[in-house]
N, C-alpha and C. Protein backbone atom coordinates (compact mmCIF):
# COMPACT_ATOMS: atom_id res chain seq x y z
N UNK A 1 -35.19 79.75 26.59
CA UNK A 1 -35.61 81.12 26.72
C UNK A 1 -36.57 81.18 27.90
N UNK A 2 -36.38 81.88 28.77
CA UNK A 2 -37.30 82.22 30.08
C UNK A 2 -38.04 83.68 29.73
N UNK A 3 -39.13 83.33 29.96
CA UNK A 3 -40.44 85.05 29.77
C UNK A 3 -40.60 85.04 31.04
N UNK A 4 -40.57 86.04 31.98
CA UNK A 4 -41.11 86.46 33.22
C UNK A 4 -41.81 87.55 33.35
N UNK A 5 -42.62 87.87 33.97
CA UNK A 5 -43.72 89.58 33.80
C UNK A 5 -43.12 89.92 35.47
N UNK A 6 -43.00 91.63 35.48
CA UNK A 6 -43.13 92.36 36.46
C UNK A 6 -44.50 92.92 37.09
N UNK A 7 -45.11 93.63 37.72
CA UNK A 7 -45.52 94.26 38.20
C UNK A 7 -45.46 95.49 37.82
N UNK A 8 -46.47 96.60 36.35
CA UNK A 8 -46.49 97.55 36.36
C UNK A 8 -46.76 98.51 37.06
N UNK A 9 -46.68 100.16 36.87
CA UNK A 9 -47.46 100.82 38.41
C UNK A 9 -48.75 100.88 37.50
N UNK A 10 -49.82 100.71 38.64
CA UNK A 10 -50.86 101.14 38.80
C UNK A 10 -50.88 102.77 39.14
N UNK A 11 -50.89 103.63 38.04
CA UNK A 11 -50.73 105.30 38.54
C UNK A 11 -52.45 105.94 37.39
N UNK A 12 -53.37 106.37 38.66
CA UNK A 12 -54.17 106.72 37.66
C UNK A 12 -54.32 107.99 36.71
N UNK A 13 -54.87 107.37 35.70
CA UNK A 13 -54.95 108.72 34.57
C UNK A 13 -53.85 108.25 33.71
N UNK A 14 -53.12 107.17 34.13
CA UNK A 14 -51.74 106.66 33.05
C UNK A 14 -52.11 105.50 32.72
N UNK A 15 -51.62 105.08 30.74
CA UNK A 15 -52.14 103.35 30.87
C UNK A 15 -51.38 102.98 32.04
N UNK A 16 -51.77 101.82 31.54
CA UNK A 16 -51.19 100.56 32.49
C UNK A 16 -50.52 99.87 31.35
N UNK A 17 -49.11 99.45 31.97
CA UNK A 17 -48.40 99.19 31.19
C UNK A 17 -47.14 97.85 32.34
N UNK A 18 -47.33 97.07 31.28
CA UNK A 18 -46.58 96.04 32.09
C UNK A 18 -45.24 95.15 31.50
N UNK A 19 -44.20 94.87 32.34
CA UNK A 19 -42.84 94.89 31.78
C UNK A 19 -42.87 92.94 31.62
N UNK A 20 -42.27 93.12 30.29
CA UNK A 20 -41.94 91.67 30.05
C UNK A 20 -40.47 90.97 30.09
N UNK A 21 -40.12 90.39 30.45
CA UNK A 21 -38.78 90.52 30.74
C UNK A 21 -38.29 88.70 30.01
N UNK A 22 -37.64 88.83 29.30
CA UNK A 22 -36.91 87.58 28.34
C UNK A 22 -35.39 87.24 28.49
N UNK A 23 -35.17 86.07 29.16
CA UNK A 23 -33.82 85.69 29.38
C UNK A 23 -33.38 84.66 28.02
N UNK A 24 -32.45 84.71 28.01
CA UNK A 24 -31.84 83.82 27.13
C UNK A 24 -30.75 82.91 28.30
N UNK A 25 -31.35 81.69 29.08
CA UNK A 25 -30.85 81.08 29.77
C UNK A 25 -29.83 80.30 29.32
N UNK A 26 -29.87 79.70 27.89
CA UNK A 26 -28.91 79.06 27.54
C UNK A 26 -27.57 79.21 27.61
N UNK A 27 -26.33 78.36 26.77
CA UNK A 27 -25.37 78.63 26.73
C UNK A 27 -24.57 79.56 25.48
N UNK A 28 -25.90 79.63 24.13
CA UNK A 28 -25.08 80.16 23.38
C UNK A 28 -26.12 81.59 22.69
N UNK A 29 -25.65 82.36 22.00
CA UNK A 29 -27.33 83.14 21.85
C UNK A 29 -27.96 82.84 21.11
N UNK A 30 -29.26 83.82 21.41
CA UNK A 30 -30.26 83.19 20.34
C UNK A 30 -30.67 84.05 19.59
N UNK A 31 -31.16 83.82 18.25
CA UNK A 31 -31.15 84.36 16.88
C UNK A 31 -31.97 84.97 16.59
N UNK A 32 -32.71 85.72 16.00
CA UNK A 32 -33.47 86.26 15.05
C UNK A 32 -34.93 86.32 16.20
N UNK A 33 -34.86 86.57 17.78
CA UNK A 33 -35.61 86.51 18.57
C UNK A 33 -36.58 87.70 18.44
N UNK A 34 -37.54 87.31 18.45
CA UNK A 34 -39.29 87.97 17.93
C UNK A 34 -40.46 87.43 18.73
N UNK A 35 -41.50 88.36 19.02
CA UNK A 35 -42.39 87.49 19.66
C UNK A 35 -43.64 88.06 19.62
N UNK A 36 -45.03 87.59 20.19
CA UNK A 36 -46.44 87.99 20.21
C UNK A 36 -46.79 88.36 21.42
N UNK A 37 -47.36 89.74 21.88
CA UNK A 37 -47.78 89.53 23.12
C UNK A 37 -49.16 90.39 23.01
N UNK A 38 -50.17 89.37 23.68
CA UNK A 38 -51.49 89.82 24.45
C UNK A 38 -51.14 89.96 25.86
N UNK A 39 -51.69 91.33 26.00
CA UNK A 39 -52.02 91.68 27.78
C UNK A 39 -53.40 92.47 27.83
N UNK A 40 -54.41 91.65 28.33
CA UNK A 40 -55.95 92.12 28.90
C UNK A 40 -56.25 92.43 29.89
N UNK A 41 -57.41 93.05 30.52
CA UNK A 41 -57.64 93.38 31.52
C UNK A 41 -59.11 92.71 31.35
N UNK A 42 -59.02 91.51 31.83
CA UNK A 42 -60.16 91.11 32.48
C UNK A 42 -61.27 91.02 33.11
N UNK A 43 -62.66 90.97 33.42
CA UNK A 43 -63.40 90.62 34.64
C UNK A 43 -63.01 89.53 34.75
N UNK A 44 -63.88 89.25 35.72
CA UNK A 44 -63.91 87.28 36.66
C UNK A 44 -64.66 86.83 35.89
N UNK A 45 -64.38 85.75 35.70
CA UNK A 45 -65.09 84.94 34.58
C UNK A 45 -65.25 84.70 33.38
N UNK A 46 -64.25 85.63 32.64
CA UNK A 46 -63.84 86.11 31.15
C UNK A 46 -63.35 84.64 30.80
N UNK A 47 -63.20 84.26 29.59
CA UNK A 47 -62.47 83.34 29.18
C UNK A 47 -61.42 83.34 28.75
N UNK A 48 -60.04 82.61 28.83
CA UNK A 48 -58.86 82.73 27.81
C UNK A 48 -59.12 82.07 26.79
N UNK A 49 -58.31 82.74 25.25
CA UNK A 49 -58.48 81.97 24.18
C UNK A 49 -57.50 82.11 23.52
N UNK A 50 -56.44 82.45 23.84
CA UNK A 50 -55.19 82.35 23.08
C UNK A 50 -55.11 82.67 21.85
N UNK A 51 -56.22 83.29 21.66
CA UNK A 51 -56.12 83.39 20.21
C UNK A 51 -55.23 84.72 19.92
N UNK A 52 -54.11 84.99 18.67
CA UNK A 52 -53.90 86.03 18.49
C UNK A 52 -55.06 87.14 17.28
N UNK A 53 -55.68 86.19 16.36
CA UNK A 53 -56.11 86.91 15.71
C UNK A 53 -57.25 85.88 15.05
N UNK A 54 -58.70 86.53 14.55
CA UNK A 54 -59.49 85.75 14.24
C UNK A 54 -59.97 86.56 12.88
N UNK A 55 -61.16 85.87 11.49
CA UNK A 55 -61.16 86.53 10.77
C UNK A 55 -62.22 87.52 11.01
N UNK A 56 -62.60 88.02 11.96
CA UNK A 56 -63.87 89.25 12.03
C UNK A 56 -62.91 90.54 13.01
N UNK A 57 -62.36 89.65 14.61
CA UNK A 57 -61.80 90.47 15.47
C UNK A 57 -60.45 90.07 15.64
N UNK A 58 -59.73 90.91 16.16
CA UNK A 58 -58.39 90.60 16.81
C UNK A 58 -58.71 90.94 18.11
N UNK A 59 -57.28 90.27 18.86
CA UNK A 59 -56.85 91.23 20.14
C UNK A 59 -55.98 91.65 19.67
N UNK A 60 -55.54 92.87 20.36
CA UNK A 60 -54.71 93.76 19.37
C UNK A 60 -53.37 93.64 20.24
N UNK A 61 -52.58 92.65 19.36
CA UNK A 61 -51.34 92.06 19.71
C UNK A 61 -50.00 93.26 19.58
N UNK A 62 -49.30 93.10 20.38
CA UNK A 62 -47.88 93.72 20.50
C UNK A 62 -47.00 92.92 19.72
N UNK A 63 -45.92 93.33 18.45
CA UNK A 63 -44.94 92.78 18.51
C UNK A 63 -43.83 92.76 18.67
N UNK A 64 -42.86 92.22 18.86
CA UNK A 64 -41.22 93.02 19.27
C UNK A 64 -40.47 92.17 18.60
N UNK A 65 -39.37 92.48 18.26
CA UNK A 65 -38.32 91.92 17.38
C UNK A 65 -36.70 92.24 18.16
N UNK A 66 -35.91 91.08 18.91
CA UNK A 66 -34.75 91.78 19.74
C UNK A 66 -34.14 91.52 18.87
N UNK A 67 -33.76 91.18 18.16
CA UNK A 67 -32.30 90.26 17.08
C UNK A 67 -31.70 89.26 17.98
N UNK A 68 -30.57 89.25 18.12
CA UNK A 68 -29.75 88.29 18.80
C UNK A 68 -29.98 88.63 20.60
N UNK A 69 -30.50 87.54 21.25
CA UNK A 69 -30.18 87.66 22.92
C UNK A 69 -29.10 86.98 23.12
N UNK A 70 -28.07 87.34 23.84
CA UNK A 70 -26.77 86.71 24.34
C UNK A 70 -27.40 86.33 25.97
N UNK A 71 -26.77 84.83 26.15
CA UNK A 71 -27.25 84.10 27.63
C UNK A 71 -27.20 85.12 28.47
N UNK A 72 -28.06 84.97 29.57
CA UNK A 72 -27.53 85.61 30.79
C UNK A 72 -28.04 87.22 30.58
N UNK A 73 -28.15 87.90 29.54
CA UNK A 73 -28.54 89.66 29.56
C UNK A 73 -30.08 89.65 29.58
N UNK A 74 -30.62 89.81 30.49
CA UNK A 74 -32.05 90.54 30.72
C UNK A 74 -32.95 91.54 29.66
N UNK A 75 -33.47 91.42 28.97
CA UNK A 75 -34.21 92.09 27.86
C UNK A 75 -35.80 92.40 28.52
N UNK A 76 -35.67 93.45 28.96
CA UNK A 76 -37.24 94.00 29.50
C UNK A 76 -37.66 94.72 28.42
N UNK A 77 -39.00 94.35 28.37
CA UNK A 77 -39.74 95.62 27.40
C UNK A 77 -41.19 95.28 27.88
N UNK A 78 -41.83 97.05 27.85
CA UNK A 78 -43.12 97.46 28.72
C UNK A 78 -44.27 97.43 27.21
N UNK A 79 -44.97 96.95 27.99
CA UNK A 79 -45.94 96.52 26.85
C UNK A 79 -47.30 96.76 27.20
N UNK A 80 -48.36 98.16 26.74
CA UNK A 80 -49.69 98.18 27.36
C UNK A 80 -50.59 97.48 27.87
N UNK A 81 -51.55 97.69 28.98
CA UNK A 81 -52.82 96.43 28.45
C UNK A 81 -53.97 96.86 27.49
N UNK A 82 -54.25 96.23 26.47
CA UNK A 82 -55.19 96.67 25.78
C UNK A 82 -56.74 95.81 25.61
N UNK A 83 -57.21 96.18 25.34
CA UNK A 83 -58.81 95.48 25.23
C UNK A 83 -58.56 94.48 24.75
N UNK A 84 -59.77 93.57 24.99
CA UNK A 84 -59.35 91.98 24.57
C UNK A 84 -60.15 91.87 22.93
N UNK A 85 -61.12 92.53 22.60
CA UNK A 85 -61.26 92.19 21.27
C UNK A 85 -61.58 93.32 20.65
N UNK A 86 -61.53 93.53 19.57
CA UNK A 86 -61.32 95.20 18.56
C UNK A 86 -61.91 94.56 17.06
N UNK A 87 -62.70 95.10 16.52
CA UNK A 87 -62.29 94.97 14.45
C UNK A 87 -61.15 95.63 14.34
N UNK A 88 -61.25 94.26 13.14
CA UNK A 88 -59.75 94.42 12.43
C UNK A 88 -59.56 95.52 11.98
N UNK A 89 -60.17 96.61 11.46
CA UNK A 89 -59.75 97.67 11.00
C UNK A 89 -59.93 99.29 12.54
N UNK A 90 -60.35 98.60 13.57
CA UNK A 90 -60.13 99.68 14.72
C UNK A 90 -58.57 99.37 15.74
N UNK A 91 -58.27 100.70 15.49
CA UNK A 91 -56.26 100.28 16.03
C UNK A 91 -56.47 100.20 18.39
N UNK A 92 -55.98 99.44 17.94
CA UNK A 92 -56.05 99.53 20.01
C UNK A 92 -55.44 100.56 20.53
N UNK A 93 -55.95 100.83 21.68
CA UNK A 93 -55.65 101.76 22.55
C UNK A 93 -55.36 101.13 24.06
N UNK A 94 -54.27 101.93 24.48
CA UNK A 94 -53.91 101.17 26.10
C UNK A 94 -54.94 101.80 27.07
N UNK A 95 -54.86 101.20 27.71
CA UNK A 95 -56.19 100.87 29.03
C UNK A 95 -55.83 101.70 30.21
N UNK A 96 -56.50 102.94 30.53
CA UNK A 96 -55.60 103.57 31.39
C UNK A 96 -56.26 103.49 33.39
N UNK A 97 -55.48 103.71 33.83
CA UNK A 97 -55.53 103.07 35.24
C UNK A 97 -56.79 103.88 35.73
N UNK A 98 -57.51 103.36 36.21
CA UNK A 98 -58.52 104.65 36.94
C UNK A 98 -58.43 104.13 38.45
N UNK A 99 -59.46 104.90 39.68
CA UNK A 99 -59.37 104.07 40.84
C UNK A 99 -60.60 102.66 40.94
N UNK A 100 -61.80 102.46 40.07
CA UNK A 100 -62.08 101.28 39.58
C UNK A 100 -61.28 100.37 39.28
N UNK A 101 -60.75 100.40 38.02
CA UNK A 101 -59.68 99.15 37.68
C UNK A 101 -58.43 99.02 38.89
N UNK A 102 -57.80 99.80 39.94
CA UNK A 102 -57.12 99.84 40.67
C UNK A 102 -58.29 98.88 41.90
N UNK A 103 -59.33 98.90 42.36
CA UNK A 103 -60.21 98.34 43.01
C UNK A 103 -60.31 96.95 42.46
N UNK A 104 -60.76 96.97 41.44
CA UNK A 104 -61.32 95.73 40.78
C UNK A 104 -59.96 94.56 40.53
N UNK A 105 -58.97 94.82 40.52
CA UNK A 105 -57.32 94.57 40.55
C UNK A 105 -57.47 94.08 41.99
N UNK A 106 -57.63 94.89 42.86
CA UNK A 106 -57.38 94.52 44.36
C UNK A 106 -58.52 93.48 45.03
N UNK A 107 -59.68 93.84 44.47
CA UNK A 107 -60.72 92.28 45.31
C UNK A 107 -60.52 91.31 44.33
N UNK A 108 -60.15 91.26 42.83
CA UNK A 108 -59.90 90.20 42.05
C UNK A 108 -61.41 89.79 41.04
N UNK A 109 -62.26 91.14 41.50
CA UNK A 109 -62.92 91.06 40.31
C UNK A 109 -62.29 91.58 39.06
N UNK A 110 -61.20 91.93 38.63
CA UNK A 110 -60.53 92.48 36.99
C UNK A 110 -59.14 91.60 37.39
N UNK A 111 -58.51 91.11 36.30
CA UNK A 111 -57.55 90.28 36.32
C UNK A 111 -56.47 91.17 34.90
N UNK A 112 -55.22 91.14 35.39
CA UNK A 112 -54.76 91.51 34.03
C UNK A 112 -53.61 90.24 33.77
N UNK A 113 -53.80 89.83 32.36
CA UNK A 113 -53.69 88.64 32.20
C UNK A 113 -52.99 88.43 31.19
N UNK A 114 -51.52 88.15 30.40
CA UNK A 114 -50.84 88.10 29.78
C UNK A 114 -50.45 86.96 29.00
N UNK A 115 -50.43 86.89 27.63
CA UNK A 115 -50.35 85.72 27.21
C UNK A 115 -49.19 85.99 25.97
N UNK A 116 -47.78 84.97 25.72
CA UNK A 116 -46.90 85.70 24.57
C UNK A 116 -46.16 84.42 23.63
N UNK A 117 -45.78 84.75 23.27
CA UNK A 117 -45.10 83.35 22.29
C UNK A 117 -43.75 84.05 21.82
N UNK A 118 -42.35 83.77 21.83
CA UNK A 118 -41.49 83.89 21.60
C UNK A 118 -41.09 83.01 20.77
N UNK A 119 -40.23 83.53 19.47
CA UNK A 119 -39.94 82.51 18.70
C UNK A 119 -38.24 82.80 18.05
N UNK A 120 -37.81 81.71 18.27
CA UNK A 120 -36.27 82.39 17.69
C UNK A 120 -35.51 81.00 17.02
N UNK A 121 -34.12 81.17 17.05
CA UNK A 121 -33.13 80.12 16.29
C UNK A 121 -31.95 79.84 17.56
N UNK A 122 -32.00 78.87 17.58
CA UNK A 122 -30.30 78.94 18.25
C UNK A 122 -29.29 78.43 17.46
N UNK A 123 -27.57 78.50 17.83
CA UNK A 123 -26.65 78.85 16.98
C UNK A 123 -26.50 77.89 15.87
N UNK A 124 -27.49 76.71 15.87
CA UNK A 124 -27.32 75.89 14.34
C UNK A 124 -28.11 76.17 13.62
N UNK A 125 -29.00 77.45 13.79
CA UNK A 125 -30.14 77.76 13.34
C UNK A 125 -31.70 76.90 12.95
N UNK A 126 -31.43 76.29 14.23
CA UNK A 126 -32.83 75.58 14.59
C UNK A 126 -33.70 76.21 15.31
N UNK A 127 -35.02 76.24 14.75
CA UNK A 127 -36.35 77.38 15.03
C UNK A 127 -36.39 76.42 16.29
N UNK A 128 -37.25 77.75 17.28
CA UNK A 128 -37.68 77.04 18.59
C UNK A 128 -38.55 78.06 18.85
N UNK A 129 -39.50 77.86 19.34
CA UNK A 129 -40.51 78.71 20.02
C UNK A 129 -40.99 78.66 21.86
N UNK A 130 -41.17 79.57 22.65
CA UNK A 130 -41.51 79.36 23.89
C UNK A 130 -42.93 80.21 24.62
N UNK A 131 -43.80 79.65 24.96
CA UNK A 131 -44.94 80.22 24.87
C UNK A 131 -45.27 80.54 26.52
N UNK A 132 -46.07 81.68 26.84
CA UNK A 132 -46.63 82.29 28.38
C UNK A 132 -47.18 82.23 28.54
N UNK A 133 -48.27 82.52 29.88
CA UNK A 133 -49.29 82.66 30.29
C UNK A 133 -48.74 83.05 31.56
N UNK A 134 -49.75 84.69 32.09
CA UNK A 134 -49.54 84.85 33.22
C UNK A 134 -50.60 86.25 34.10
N UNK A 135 -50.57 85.52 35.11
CA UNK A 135 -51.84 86.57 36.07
C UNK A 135 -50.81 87.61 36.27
N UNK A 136 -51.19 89.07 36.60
CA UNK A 136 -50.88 90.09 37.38
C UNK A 136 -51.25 90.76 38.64
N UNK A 137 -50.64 91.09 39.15
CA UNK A 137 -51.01 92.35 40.35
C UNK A 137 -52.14 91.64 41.08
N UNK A 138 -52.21 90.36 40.93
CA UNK A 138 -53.38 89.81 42.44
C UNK A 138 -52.87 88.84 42.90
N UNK A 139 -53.55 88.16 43.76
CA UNK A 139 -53.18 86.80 44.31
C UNK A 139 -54.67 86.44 44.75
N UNK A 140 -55.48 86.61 44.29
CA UNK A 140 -56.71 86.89 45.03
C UNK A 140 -57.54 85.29 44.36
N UNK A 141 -58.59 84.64 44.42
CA UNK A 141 -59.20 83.69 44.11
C UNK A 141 -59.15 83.63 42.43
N UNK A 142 -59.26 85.24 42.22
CA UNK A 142 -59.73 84.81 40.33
C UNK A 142 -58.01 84.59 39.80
N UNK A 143 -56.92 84.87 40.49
CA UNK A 143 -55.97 84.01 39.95
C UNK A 143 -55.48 82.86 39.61
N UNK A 144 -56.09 81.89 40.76
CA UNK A 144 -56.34 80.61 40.55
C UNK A 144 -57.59 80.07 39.44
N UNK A 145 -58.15 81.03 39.59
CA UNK A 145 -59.18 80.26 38.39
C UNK A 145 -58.70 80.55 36.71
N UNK A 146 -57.97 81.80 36.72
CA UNK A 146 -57.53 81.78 35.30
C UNK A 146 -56.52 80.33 35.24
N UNK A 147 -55.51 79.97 36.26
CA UNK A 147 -54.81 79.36 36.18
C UNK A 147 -54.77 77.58 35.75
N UNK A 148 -56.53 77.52 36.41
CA UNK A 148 -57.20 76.66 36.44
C UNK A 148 -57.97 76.57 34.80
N UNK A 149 -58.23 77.57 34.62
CA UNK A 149 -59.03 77.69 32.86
C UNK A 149 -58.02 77.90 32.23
N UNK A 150 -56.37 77.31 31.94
CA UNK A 150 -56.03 77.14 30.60
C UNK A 150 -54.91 77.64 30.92
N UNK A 151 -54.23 79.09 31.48
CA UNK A 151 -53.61 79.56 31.45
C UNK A 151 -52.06 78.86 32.22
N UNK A 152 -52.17 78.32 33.14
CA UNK A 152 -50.68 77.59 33.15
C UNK A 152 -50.60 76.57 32.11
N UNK A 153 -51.79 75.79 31.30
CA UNK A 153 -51.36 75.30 30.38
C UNK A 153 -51.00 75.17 29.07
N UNK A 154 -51.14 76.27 29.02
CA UNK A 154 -51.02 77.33 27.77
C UNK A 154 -48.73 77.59 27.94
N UNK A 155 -48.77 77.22 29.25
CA UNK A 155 -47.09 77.36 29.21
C UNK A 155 -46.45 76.82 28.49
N UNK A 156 -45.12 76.65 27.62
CA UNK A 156 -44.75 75.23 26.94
C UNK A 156 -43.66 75.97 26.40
N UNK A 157 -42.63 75.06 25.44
CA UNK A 157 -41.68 75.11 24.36
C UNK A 157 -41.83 73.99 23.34
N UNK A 158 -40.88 74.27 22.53
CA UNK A 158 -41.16 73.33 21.45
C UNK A 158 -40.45 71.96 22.13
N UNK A 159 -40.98 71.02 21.01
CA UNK A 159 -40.15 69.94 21.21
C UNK A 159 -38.94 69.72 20.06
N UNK A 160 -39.32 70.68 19.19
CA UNK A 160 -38.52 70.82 18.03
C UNK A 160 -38.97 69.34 16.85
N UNK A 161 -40.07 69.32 16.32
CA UNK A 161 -40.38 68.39 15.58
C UNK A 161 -40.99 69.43 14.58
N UNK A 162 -41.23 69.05 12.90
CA UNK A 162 -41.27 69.16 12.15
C UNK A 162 -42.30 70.16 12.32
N UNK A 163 -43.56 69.86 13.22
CA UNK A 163 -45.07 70.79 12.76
C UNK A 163 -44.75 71.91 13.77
N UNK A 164 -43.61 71.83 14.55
CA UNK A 164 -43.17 73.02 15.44
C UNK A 164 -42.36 74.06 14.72
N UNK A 165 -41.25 73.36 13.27
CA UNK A 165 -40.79 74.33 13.10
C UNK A 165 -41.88 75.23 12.23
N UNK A 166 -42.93 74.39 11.35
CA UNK A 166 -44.23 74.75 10.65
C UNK A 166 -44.32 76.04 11.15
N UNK A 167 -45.13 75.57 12.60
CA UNK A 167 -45.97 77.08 12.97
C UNK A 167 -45.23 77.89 13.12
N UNK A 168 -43.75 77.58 13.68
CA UNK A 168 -43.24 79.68 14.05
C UNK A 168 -43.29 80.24 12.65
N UNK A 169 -43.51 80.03 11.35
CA UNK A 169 -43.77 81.03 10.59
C UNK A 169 -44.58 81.20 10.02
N UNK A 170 -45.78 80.36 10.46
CA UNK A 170 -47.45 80.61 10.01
C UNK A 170 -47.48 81.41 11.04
N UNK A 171 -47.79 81.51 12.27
CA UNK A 171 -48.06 82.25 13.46
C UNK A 171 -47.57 83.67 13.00
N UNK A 172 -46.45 83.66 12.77
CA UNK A 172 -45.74 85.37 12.55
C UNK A 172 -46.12 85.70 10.98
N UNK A 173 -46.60 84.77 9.81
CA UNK A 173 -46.89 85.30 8.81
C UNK A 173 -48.61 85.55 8.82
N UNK A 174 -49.30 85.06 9.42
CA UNK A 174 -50.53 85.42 9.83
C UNK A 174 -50.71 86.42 10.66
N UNK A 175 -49.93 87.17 11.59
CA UNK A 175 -49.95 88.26 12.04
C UNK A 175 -49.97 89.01 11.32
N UNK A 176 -48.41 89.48 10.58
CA UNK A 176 -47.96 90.25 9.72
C UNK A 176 -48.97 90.64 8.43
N UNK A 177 -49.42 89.28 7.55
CA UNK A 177 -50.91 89.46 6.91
C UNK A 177 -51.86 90.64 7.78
N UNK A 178 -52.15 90.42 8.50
CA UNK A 178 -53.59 91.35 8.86
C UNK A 178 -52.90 92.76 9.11
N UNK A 179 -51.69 93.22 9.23
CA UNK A 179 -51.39 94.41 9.54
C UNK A 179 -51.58 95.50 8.50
């Protein structure tokens, strides 16, 4: 499974909203495909923490459910940026573009910063999961430093061993819990 991010518009007075795009590279499709996505809007110097959910705050995670991806068909879906931490009982709201965050985007003091976990079956119905990390809309110094604090290594798939198939359904039943 390949996750790639586009380039949302920056249009102010509108969230900001950014396209996620999921290939199913393989040869056969894949199953019961579902996934987690955080997208923040950063300052410089913020930390990543991958976390989807903690017991006081969340980040207030997106989820999507495609069913079956067949190889080769492109599955985009636009997904807000929302604040990075909320109580559990306050619902998120998308982050809307102003000409600040359009500034702060462009010298690379605000970073918008995407993090997702995809989890599905392929056709013998073996769980597999594939996980993201990714900068937006800069190229500027603080991209390298998210990249540098965690976030390309935060990239991965399973290896398909026993405590891999574990988590894809603690991860999605611990979501689902707090909703």
């Amino acid at each position: 499974m390949d996750i790639s991010t586009g380039k949302g518009q920056l249009v102010d007075g509108q969230p900001i909203t950014i396209p996620l795009q999921i290939l199913n590279a393989g040869k056969t499709p894949a199953y019961g495909v579902r996934g987690l996505v955080v997208l923040n809007l950063l300052k410089k110097g913020e930390t990543l923490n991958f976390v989807y959910r903690t017991r006081q705050r969340t980040h207030p995670v997106a989820i999507f459910n495609s069913g079956a991806i067949v190889p080769s068909s492109p599955n985009t879906i636009y997904f807000p940026v929302l604040p990075k931490y909320l109580p559990l009982d306050q619902p998120g709201s998308p982050i809307f573009c102003t000409p600040e965050v359009r500034k702060g985007i462009g010298d690379g003091s605000l970073s918008i910063i995407i993090y997702a976990r995809v989890d599905y079956a392929d056709m013998f119905g073996i769980p597999h999961w594939r996980k993201y990390c990714g900068v937006m809309h800069n190229d500027s110094p603080a991209t390298s430093e998210y990249v540098l604090r965690g976030c390309g290594d935060y990239n991965g798939a399973d290896k398909n061993t026993e405590k891999d198939k574990r988590n894809v359904e603690q991860v999605f039943q611990a979501q689902t819990d707090s909703r």
